[in-house]
N, C-alpha and C. Protein backbone atom coordinates (compact mmCIF):
# COMPACT_ATOMS: atom_id res chain seq x y z
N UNK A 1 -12.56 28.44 6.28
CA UNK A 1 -12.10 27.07 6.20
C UNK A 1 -12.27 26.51 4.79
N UNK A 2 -13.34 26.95 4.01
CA UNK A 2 -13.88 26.68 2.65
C UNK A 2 -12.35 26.62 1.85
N UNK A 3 -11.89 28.20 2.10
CA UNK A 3 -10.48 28.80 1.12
C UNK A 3 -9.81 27.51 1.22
N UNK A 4 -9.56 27.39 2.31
CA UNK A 4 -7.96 26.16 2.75
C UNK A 4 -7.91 24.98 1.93
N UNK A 5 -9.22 24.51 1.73
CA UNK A 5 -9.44 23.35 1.37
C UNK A 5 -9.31 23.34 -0.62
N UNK A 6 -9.75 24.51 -0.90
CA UNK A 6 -9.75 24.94 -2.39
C UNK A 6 -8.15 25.05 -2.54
N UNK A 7 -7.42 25.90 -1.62
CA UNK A 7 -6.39 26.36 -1.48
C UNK A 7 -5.46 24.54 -2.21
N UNK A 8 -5.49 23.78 -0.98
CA UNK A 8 -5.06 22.24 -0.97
C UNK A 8 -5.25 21.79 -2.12
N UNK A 9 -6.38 21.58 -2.74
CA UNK A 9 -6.66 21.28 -3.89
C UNK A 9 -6.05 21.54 -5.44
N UNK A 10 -5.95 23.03 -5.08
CA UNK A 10 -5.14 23.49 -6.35
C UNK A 10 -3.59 23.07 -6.54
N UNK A 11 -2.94 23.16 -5.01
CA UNK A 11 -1.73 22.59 -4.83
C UNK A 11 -1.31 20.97 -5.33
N UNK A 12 -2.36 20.43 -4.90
CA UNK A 12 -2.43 18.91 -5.23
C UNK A 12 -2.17 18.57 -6.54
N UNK A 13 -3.15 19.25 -7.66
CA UNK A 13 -3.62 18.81 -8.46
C UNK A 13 -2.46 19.15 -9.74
N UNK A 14 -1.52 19.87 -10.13
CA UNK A 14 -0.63 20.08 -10.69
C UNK A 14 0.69 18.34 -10.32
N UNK A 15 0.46 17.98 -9.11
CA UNK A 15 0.84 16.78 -8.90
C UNK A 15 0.50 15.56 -9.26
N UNK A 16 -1.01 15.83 -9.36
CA UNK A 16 -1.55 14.63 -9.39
C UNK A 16 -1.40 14.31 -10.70
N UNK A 17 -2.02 15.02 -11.51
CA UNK A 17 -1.92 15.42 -13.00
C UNK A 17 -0.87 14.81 -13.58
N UNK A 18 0.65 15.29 -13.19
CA UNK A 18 1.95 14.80 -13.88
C UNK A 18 2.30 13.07 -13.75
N UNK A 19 1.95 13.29 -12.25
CA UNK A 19 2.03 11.94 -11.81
C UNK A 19 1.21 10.99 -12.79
N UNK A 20 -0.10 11.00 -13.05
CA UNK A 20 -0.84 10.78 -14.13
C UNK A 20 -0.97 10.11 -15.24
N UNK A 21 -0.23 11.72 -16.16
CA UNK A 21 0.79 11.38 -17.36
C UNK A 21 2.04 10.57 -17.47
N UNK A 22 2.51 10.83 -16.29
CA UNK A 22 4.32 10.03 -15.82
C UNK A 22 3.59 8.10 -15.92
N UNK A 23 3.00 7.97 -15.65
CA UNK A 23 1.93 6.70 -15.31
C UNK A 23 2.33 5.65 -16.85
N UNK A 24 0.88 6.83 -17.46
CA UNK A 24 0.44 6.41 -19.17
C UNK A 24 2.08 6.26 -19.95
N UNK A 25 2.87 7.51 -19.66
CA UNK A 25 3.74 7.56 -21.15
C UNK A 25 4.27 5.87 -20.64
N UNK A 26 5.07 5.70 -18.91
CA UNK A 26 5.97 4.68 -18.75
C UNK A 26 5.19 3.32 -19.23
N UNK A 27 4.18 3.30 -19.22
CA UNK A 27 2.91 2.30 -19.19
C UNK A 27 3.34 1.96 -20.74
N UNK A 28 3.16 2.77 -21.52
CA UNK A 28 2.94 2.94 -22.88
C UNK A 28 4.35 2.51 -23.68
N UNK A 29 5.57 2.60 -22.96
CA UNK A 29 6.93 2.75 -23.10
C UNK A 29 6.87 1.11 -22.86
N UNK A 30 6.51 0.55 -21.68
CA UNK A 30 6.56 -0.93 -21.75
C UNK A 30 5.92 -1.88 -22.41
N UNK A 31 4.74 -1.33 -22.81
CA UNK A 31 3.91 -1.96 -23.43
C UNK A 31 4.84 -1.91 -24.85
N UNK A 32 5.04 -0.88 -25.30
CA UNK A 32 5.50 -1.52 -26.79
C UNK A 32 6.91 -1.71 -26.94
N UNK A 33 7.66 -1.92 -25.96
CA UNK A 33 8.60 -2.52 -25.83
C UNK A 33 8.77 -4.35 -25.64
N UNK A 34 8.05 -4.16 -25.26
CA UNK A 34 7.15 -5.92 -24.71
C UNK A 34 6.58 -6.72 -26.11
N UNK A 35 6.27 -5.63 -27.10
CA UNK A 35 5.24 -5.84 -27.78
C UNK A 35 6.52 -6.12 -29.43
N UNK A 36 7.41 -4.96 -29.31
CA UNK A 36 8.31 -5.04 -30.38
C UNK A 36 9.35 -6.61 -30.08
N UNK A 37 9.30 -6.65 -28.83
CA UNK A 37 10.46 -8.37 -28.60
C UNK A 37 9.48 -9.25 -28.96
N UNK A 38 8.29 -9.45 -28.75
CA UNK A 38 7.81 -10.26 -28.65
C UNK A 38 7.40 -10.59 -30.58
N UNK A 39 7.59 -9.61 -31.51
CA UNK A 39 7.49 -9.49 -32.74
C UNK A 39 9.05 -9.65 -33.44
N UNK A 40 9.53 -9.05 -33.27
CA UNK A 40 11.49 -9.48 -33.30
C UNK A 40 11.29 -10.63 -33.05
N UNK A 41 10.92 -12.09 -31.99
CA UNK A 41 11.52 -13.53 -32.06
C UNK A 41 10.51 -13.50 -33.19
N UNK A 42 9.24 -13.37 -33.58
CA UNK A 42 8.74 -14.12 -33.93
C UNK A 42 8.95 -14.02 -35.87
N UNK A 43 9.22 -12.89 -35.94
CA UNK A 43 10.35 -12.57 -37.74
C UNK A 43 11.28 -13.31 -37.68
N UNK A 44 12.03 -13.69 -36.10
CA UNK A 44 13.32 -14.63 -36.37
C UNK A 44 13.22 -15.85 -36.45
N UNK A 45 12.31 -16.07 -35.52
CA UNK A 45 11.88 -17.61 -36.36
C UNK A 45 11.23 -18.09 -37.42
N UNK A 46 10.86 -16.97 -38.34
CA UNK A 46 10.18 -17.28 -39.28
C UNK A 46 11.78 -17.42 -40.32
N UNK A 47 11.92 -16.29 -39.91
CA UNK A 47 13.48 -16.25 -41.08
C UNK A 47 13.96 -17.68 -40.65
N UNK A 48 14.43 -18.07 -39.40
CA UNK A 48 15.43 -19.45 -39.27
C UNK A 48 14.76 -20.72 -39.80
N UNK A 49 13.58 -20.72 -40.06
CA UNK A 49 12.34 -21.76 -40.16
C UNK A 49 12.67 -21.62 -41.83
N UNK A 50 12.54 -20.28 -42.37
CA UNK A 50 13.34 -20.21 -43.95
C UNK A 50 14.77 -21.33 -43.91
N UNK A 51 15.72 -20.75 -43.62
CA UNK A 51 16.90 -20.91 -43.65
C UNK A 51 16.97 -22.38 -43.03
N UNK A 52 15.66 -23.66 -42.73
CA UNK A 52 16.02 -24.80 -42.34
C UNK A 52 17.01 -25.13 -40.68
N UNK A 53 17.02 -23.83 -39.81
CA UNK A 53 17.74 -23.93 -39.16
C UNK A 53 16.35 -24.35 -37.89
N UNK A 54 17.17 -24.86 -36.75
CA UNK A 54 16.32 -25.14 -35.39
C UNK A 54 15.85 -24.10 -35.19
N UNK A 55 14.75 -24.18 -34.34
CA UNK A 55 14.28 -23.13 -33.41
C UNK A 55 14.97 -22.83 -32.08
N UNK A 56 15.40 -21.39 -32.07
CA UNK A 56 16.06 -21.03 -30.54
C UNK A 56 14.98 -21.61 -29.32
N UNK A 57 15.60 -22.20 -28.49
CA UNK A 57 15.37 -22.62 -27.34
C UNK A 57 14.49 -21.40 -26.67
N UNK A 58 13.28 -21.32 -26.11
CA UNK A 58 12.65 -20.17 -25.28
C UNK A 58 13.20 -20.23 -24.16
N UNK A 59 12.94 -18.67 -23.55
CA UNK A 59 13.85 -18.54 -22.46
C UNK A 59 13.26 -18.65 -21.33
N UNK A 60 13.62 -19.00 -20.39
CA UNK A 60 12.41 -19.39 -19.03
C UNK A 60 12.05 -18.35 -18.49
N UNK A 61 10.39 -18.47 -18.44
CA UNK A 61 9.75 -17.38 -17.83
C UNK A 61 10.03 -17.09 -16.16
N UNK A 62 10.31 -15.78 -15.95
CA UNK A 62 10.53 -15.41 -14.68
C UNK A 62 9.29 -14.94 -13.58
């Protein structure tokens, strides 16, 4: 009964593992995606704040 359970384990764990990694990279993918918009408005308003122009209207949080 010992085997079966080692057996399960090894099967699992090649899953679990990817699943894991699949986690961090998407995690990591949003995060600096989130992170580059949120740096993009804020160069653009610095540039439009140059250029004497208004500030774009923020967009409503969802």
């Amino acid at each position: 009964m010992d085997e079966y359970w080692v057996a399960v384990f090894w099967s699992l764990l090649p899953t679990i593992v990817v699943s894991g990694l699949f986690f961090f990279i998407l995690r990591s993918i949003l995060r600096s995606d989130r992170t580059e918009r949120r740096v993009y408005a804020r160069i653009e308003a610095e540039e439009r704040a140059k250029r004497g122009l208004p500030p774009v209207p923020a967009a409503p949080e969802r």
